[in-house]
N, C-alpha and C. Protein backbone atom coordinates (compact mmCIF):
# COMPACT_ATOMS: atom_id res chain seq x y z
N UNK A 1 97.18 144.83 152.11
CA UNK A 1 96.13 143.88 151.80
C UNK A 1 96.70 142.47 151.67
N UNK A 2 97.95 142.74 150.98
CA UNK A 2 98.76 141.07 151.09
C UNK A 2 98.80 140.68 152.11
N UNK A 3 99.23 141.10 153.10
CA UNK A 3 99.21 140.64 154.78
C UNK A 3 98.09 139.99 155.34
N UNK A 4 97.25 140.74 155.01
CA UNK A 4 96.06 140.41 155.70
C UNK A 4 95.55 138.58 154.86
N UNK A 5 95.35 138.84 153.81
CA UNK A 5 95.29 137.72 152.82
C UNK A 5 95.86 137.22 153.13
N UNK A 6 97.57 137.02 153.35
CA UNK A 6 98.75 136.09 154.16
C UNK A 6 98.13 135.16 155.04
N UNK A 7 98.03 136.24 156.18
CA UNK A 7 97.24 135.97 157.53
C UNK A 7 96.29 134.95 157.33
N UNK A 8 95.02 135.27 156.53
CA UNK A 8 93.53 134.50 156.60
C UNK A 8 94.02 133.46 156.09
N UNK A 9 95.04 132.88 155.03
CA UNK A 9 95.41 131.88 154.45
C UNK A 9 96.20 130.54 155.23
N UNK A 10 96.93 131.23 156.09
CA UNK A 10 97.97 130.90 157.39
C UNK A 10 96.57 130.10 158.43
N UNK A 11 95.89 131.15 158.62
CA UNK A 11 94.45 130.50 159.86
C UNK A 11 93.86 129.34 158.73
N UNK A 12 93.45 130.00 157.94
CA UNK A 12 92.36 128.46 157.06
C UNK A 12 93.31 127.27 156.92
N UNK A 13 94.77 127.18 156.72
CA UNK A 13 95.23 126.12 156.52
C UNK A 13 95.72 125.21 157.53
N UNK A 14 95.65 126.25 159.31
CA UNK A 14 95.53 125.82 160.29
C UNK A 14 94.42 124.92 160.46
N UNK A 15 93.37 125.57 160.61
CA UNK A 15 91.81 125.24 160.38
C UNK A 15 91.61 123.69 159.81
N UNK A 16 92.05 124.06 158.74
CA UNK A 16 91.70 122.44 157.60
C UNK A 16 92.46 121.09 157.68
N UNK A 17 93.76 121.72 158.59
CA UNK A 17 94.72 120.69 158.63
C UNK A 17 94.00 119.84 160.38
N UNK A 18 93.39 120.73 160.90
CA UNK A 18 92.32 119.77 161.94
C UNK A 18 91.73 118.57 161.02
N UNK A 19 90.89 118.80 159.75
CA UNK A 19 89.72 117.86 159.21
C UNK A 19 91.07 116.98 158.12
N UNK A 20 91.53 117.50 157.69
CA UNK A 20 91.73 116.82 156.45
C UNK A 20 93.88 116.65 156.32
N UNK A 21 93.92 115.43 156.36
CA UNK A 21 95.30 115.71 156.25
C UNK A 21 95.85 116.31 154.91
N UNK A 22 97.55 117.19 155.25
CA UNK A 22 98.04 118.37 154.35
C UNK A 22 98.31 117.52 153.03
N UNK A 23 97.85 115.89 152.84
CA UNK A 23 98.72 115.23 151.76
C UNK A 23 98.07 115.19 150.73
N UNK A 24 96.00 115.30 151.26
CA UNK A 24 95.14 115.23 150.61
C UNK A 24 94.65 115.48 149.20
N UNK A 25 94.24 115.40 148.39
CA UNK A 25 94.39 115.58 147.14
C UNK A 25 93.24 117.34 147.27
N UNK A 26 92.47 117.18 147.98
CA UNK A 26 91.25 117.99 148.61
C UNK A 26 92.00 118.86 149.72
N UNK A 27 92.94 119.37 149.83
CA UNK A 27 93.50 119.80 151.47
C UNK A 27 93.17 121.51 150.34
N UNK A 28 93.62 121.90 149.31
CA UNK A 28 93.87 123.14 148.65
C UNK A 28 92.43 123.76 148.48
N UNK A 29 91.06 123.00 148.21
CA UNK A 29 89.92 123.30 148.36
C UNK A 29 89.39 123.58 149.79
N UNK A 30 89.83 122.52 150.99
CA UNK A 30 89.54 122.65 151.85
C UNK A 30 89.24 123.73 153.05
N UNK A 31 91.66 124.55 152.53
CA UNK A 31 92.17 125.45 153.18
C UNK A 31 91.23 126.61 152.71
N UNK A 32 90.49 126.59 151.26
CA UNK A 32 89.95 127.62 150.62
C UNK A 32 88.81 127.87 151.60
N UNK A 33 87.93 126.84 151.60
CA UNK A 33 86.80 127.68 151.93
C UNK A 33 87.02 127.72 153.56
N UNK A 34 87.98 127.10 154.05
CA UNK A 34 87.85 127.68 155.22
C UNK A 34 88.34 129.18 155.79
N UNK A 35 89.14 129.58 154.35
CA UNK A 35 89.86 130.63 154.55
C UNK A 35 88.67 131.82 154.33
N UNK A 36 87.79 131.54 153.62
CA UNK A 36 86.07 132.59 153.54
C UNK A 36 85.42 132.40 154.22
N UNK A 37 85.37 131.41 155.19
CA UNK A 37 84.53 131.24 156.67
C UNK A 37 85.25 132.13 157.69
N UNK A 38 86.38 132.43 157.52
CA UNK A 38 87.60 133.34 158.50
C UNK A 38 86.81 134.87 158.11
N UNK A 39 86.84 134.95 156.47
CA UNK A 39 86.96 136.44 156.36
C UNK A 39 85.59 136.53 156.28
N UNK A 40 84.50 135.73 156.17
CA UNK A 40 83.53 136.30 156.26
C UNK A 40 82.99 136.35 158.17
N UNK A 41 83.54 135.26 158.68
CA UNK A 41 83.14 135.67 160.05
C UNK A 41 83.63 137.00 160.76
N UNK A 42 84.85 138.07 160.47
CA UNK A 42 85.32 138.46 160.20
C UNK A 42 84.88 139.99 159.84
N UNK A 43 83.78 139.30 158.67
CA UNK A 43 83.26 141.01 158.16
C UNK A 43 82.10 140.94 159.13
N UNK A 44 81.35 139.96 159.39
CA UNK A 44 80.26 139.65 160.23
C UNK A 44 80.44 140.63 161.76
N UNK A 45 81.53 140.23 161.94
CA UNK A 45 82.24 140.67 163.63
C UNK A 45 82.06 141.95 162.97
N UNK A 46 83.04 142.59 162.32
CA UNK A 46 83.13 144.21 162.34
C UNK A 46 81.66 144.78 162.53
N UNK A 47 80.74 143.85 161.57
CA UNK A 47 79.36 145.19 161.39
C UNK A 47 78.73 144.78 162.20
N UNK A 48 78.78 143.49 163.40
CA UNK A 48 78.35 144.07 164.41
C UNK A 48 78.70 145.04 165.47
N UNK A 49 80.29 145.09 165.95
CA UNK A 49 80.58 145.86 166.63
C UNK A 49 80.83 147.50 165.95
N UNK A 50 80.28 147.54 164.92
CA UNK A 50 79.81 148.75 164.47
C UNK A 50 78.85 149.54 164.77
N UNK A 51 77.49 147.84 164.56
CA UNK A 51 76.12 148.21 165.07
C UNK A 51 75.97 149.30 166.09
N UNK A 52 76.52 148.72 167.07
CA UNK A 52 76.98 149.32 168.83
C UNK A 52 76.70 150.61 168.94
């Protein structure tokens, strides 16, 4: 489960460092919610290709 968490944290801070530079006082909020836009798009994907 750490891995995976690793992972989504690694993409959101990819993600955020597009909008907001890493020096930002806001970059640690930023990486956050982009890191629940990952895992929720994410759970979204699975239960559709579940649907199937």
């Amino acid at each position: 489960m750490a891995w995976i968490l690793r992972l989504a944290l690694l993409a959101g801070g990819a993600v955020a460092a597009w909008f907001v530079a890493p020096d930002a006082p806001n970059y640690t909020v930023v990486q956050g919610m982009m890191t629940v836009a990952i895992i929720a798009a994410c759970v979204v994907a699975a239960a559709l290709i579940k649907r199937r």
